[in-house]
N, C-alpha and C. Protein backbone atom coordinates (compact mmCIF):
# COMPACT_ATOMS: atom_id res chain seq x y z
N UNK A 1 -22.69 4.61 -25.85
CA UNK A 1 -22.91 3.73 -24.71
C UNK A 1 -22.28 4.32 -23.45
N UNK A 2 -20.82 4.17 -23.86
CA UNK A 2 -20.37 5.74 -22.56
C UNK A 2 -19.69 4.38 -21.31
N UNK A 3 -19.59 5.50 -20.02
CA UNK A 3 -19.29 4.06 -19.24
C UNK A 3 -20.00 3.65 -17.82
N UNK A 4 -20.20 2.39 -17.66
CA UNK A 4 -21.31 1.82 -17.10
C UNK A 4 -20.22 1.23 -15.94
N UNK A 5 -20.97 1.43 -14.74
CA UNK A 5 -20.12 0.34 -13.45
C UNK A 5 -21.45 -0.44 -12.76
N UNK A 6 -20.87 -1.53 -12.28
CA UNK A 6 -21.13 -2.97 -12.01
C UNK A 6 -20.46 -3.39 -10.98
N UNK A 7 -20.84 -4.47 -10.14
CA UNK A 7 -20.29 -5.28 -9.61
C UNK A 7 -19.53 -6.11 -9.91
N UNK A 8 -18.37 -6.93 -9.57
CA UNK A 8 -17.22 -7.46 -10.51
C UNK A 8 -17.90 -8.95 -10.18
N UNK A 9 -17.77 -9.67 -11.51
CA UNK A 9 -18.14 -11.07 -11.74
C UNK A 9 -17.39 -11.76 -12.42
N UNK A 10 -17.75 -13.47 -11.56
CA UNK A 10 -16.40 -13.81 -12.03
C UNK A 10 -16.18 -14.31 -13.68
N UNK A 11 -16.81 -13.90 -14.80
CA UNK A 11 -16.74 -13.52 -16.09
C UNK A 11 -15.95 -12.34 -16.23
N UNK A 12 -15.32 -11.65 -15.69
CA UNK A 12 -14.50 -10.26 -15.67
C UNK A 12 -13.12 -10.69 -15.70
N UNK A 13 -12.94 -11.61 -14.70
CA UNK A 13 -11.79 -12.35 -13.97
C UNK A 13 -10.36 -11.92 -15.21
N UNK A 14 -10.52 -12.96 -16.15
CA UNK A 14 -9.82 -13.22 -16.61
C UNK A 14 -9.30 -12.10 -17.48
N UNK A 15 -9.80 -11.08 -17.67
CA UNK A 15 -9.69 -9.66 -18.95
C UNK A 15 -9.01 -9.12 -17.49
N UNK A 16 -9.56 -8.64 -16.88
CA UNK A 16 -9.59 -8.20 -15.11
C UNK A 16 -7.65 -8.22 -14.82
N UNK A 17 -7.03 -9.60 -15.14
CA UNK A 17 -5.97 -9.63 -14.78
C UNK A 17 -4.63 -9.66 -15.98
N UNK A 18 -5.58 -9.37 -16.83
CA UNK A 18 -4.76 -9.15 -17.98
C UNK A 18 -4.08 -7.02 -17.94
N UNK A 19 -5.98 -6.38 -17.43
CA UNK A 19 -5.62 -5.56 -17.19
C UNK A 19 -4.37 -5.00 -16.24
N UNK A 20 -4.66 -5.69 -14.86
CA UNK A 20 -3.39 -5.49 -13.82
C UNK A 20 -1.91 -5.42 -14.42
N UNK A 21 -1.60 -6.91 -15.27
CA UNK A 21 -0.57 -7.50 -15.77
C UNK A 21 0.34 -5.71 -16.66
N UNK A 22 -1.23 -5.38 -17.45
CA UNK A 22 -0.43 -3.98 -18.42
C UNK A 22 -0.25 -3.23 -17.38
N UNK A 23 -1.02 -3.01 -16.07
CA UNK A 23 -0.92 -1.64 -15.37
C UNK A 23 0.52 -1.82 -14.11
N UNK A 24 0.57 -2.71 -13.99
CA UNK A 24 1.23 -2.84 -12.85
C UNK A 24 2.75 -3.69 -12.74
N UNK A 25 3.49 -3.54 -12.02
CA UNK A 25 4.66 -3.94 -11.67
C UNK A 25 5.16 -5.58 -11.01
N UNK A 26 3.62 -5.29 -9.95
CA UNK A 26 3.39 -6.72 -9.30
C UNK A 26 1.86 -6.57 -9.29
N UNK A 27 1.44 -7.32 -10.68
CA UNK A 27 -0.04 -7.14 -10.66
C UNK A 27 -0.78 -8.43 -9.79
N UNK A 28 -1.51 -8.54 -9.30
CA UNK A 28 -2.62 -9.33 -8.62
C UNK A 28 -3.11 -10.26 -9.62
N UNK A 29 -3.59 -11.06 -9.07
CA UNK A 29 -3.44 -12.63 -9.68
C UNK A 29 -5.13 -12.94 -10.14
N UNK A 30 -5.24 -13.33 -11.20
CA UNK A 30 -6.83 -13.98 -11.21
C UNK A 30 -7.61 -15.03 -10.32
N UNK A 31 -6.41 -15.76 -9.27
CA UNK A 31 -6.82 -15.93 -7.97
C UNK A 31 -7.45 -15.28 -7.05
N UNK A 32 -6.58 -14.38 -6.83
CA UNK A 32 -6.75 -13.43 -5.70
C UNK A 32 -7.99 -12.57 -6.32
N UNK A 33 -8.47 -12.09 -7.12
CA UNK A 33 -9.61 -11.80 -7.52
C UNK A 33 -10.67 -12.75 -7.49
N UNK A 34 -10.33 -13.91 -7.20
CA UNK A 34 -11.62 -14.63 -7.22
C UNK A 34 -12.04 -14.91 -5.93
N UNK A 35 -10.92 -14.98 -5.04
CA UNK A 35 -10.65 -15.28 -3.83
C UNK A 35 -11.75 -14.09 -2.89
N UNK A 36 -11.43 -12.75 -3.58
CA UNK A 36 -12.37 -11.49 -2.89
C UNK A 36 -13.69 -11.97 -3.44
N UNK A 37 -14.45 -12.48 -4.25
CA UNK A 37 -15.64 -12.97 -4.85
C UNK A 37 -16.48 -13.42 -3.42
N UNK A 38 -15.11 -14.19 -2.80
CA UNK A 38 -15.88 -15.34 -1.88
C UNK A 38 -16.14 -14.44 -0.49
N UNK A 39 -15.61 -13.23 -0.15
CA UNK A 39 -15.83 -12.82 0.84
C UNK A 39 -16.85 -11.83 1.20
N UNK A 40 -17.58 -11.55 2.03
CA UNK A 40 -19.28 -10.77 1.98
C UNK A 40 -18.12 -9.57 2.35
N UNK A 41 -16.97 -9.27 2.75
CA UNK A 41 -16.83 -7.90 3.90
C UNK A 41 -16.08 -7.21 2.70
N UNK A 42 -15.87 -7.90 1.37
CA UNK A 42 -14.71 -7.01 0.28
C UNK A 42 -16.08 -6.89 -0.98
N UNK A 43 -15.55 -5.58 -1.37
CA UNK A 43 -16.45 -5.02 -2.35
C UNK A 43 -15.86 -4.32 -3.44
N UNK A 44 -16.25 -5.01 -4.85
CA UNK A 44 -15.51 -4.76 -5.94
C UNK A 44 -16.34 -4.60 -7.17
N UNK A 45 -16.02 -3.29 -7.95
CA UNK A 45 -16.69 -2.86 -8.94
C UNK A 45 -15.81 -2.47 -10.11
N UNK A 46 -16.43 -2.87 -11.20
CA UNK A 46 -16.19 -3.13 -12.64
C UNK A 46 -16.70 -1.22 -13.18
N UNK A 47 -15.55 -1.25 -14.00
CA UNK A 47 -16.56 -0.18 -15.10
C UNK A 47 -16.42 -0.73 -16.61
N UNK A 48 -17.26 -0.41 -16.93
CA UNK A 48 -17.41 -0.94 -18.72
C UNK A 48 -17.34 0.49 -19.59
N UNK A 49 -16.33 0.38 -20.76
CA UNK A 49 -16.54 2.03 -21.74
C UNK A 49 -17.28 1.17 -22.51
N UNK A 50 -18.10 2.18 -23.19
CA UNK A 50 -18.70 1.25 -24.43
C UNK A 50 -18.72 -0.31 -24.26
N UNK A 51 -19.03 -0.53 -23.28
CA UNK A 51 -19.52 -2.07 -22.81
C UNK A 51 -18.20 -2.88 -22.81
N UNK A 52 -16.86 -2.35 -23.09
CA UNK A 52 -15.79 -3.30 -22.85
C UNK A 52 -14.99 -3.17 -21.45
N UNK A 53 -14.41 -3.83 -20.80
CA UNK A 53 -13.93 -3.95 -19.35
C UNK A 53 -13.20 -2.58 -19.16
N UNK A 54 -13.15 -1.88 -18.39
CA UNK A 54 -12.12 -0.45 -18.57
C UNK A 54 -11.45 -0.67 -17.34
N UNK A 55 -11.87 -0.89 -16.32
CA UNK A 55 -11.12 -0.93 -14.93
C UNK A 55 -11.79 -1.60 -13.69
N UNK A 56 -11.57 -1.79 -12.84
CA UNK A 56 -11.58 -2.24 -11.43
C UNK A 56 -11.62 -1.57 -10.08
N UNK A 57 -12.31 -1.41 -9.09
CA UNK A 57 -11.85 -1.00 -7.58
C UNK A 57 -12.55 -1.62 -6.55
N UNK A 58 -11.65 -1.43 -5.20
CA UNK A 58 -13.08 -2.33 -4.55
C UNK A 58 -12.21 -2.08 -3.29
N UNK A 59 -12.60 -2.43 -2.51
CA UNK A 59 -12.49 -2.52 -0.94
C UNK A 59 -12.60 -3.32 0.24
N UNK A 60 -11.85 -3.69 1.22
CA UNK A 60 -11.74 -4.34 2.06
C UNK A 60 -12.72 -3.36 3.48
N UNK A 61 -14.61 -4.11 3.66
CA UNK A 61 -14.39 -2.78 4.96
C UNK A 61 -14.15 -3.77 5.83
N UNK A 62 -13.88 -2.99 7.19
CA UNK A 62 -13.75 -3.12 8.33
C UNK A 62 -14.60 -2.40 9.51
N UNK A 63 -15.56 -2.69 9.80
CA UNK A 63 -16.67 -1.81 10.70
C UNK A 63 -17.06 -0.92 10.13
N UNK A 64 -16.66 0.68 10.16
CA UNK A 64 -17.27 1.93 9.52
C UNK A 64 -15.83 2.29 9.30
N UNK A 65 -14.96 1.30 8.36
CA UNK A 65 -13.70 1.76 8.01
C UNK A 65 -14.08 1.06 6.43
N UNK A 66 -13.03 1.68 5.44
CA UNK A 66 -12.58 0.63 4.60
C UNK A 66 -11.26 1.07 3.55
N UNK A 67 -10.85 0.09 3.80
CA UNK A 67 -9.35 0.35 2.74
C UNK A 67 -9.79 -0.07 1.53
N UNK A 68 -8.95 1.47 0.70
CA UNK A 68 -9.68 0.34 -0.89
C UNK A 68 -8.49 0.04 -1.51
N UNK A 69 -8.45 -1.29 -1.52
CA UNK A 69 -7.33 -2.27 -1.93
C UNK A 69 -6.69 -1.80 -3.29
N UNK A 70 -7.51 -2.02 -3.92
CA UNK A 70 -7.08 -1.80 -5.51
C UNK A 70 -7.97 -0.97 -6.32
N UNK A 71 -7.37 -0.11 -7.49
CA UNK A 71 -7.66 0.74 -8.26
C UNK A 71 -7.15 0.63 -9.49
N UNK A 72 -7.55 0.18 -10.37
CA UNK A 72 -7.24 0.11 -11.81
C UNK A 72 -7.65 0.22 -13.10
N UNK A 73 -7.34 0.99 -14.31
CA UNK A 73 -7.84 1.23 -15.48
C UNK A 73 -6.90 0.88 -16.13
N UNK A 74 -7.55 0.26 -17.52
CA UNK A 74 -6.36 -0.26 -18.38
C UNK A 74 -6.01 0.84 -19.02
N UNK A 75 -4.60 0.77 -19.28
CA UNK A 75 -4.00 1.59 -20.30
C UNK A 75 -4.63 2.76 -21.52
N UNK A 76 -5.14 1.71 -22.41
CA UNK A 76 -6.03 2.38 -22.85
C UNK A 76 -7.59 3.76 -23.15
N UNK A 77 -7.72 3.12 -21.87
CA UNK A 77 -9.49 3.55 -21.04
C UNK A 77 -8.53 4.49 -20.32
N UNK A 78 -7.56 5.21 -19.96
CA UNK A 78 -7.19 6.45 -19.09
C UNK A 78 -7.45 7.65 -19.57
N UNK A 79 -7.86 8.77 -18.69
CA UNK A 79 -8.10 10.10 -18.91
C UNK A 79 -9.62 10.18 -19.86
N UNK A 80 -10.27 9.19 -19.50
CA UNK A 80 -11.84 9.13 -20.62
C UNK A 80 -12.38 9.35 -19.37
N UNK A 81 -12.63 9.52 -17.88
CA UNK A 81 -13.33 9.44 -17.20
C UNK A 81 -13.64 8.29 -16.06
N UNK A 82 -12.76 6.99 -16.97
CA UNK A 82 -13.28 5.49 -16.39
C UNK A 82 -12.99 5.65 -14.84
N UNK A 83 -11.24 6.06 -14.55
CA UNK A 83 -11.13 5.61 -13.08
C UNK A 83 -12.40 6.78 -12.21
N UNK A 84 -12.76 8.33 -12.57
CA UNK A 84 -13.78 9.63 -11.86
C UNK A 84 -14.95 8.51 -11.44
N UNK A 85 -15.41 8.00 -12.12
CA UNK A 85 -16.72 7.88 -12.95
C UNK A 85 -16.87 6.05 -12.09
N UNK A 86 -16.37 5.39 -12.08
CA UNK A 86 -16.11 4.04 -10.51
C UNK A 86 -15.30 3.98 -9.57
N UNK A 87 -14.98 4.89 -9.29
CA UNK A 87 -14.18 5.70 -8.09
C UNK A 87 -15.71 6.02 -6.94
N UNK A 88 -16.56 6.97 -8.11
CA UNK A 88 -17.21 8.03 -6.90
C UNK A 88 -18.01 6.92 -6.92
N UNK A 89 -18.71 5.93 -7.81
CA UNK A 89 -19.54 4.96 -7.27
C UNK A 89 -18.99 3.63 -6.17
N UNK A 90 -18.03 3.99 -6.20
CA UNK A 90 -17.25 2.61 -5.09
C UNK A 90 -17.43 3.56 -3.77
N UNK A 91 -17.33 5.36 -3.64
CA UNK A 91 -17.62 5.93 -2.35
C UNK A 91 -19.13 6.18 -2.19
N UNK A 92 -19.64 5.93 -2.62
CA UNK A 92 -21.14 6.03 -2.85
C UNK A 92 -22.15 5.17 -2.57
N UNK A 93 -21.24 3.52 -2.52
CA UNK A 93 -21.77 2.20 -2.36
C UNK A 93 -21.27 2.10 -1.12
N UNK A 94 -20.03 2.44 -0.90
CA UNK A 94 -19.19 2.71 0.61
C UNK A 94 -20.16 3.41 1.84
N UNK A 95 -20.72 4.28 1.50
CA UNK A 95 -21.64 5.23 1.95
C UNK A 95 -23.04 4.56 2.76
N UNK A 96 -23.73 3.64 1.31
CA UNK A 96 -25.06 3.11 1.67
C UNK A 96 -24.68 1.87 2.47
N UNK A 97 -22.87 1.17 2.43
CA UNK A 97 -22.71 -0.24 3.41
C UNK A 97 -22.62 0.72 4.40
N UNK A 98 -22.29 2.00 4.89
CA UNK A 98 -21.85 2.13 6.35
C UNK A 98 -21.19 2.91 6.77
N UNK A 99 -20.16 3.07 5.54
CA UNK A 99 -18.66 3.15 5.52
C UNK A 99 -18.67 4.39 5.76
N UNK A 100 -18.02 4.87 7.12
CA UNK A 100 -17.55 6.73 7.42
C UNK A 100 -16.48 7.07 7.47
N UNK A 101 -15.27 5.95 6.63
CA UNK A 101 -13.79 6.50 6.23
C UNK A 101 -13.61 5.75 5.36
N UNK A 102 -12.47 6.18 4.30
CA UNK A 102 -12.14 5.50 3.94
C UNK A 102 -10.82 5.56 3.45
N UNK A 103 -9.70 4.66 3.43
CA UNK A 103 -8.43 4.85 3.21
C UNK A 103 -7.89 3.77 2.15
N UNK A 104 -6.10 4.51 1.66
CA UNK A 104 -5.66 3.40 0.64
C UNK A 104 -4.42 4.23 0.58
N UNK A 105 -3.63 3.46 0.32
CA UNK A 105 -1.84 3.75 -0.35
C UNK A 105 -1.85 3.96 -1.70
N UNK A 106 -0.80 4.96 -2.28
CA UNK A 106 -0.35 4.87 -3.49
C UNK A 106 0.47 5.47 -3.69
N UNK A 107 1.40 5.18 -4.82
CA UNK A 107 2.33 5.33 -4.67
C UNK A 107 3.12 6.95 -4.65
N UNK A 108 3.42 7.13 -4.02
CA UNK A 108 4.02 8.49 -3.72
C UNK A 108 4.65 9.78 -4.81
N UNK A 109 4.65 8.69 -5.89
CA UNK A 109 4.98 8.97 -7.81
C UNK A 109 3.63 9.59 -8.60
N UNK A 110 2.81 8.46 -7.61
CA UNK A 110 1.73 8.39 -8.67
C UNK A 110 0.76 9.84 -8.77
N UNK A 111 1.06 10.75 -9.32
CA UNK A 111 0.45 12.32 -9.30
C UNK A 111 -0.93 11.80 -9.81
N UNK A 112 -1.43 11.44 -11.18
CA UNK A 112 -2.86 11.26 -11.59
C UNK A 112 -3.47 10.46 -10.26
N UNK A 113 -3.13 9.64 -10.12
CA UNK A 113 -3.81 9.20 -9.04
C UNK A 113 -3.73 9.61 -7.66
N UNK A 114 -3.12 10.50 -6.98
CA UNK A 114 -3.02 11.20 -6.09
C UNK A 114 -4.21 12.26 -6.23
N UNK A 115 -4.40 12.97 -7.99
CA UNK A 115 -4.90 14.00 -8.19
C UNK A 115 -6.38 13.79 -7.62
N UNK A 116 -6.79 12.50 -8.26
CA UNK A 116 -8.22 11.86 -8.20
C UNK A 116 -8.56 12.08 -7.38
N UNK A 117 -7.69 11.19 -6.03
CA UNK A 117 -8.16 10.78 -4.98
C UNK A 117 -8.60 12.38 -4.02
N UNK A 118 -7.24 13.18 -4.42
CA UNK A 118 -7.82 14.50 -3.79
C UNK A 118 -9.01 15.06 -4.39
N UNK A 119 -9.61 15.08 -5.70
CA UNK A 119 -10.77 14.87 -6.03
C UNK A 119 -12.35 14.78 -4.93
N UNK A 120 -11.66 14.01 -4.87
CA UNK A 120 -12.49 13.47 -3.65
C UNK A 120 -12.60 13.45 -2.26
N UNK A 121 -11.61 14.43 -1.86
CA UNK A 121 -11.27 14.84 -0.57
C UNK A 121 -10.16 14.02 0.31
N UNK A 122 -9.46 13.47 -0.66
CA UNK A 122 -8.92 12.28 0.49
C UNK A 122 -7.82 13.22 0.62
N UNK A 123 -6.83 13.16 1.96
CA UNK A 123 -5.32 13.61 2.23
C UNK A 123 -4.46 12.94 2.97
N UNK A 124 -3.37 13.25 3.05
CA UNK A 124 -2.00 12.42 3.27
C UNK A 124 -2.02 12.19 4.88
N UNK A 125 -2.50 11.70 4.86
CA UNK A 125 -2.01 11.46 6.70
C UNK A 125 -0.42 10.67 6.87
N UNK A 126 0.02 10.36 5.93
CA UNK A 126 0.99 9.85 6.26
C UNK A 126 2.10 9.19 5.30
N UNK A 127 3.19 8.59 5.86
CA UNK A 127 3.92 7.89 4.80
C UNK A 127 4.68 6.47 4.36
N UNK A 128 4.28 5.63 3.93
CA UNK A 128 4.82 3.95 4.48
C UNK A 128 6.04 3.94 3.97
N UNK A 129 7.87 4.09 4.13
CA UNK A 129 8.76 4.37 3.71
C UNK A 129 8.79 2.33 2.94
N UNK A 130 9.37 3.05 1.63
CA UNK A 130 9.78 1.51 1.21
C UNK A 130 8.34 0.58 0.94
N UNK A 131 7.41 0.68 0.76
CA UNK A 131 6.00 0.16 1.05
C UNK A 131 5.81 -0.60 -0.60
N UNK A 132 6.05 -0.36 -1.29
CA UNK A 132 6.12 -0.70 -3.14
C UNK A 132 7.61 -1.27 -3.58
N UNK A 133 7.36 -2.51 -4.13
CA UNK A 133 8.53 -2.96 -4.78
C UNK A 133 8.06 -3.10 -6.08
N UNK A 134 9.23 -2.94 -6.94
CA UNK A 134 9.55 -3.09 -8.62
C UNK A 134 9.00 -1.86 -9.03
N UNK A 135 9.29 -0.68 -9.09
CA UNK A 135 10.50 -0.28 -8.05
C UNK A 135 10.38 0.10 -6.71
N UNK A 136 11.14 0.14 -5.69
CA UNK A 136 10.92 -0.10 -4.17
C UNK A 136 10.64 1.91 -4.62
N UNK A 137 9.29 2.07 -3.50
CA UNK A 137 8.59 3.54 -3.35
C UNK A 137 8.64 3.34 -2.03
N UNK A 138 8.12 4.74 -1.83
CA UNK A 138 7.41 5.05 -0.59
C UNK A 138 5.75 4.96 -0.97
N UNK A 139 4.78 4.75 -0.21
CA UNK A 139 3.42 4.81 -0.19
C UNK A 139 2.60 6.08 0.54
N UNK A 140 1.69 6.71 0.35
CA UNK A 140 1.36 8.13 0.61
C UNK A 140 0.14 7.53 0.95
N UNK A 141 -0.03 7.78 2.47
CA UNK A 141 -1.02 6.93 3.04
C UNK A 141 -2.25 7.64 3.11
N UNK A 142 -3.39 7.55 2.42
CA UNK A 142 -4.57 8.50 2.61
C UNK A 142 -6.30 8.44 2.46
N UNK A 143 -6.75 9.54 3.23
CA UNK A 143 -7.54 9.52 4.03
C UNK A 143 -8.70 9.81 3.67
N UNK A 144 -9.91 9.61 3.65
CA UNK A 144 -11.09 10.27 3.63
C UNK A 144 -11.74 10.11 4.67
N UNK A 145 -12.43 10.97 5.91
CA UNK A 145 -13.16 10.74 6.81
C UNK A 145 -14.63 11.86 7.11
């Protein structure tokens, strides 16, 4: 079956924030995921491995900008391809809304995900000192344009 990306629905929700809960420190709330549902300007996509939930990303745009808020694969589903593989379709969908940049923080630790993103051409324009708590980081502010 392999892995399939989608638009995030709110049938995802609840697996959705279970995922965050394993990945993250201060994970995001099954609110606040539902909350982006309601807005036309945020855009969020699902990937499925073998048809089970693997991860999340999506984006806030802003004119021919967009920050992409969140990025996540569960534990499990890492290094199979899931985050490559709804990554390039979240810049790809970015592309056909408009979108001629696009930016996001992470954490300054985070090497796999730094690696990705350079993957994809993005680079450091910069640095948010203190920007991540539990544990307090710096954020590595970066770019695709």
């Amino acid at each position: 079956m392999g892995i399939t990306v989608r638009k995030l629905r709110e049938e995802d929700i609840e697996e959705l924030s279970r995922i965050e809960a394993a990945s993250f420190s201060m994970p995001w709330s099954a609110a606040a995921f539902r909350d982006l549902l309601a807005q036309p300007y945020c855009t969020y996509l699902v990937a499925l491995l073998d048809g089970v939930l693997a991860g999340c990303c999506g984006y806030t745009k802003l004119g021919e900008e967009a920050s992409i808020d969140n990025v996540v694969v569960a534990p499990g589903c890492r290094r199979k391809g899931v985050g490559k593989t709804m990554f390039a379709e979240l810049l790809r969908t970015g592309r056909q809304e408009g979108v001629k940049a696009f930016t996001l923080e992470v954490r300054d630790s985070n090497l796999p995900a730094k690696s990705l993103y350079g993957q994809f051409g993005f680079v450091c324009e910069g640095i948010r000192p203190g920007f991540y708590e539990k544990p307090r980081e710096d954020a590595a502010i970066l770019w695709l344009r």
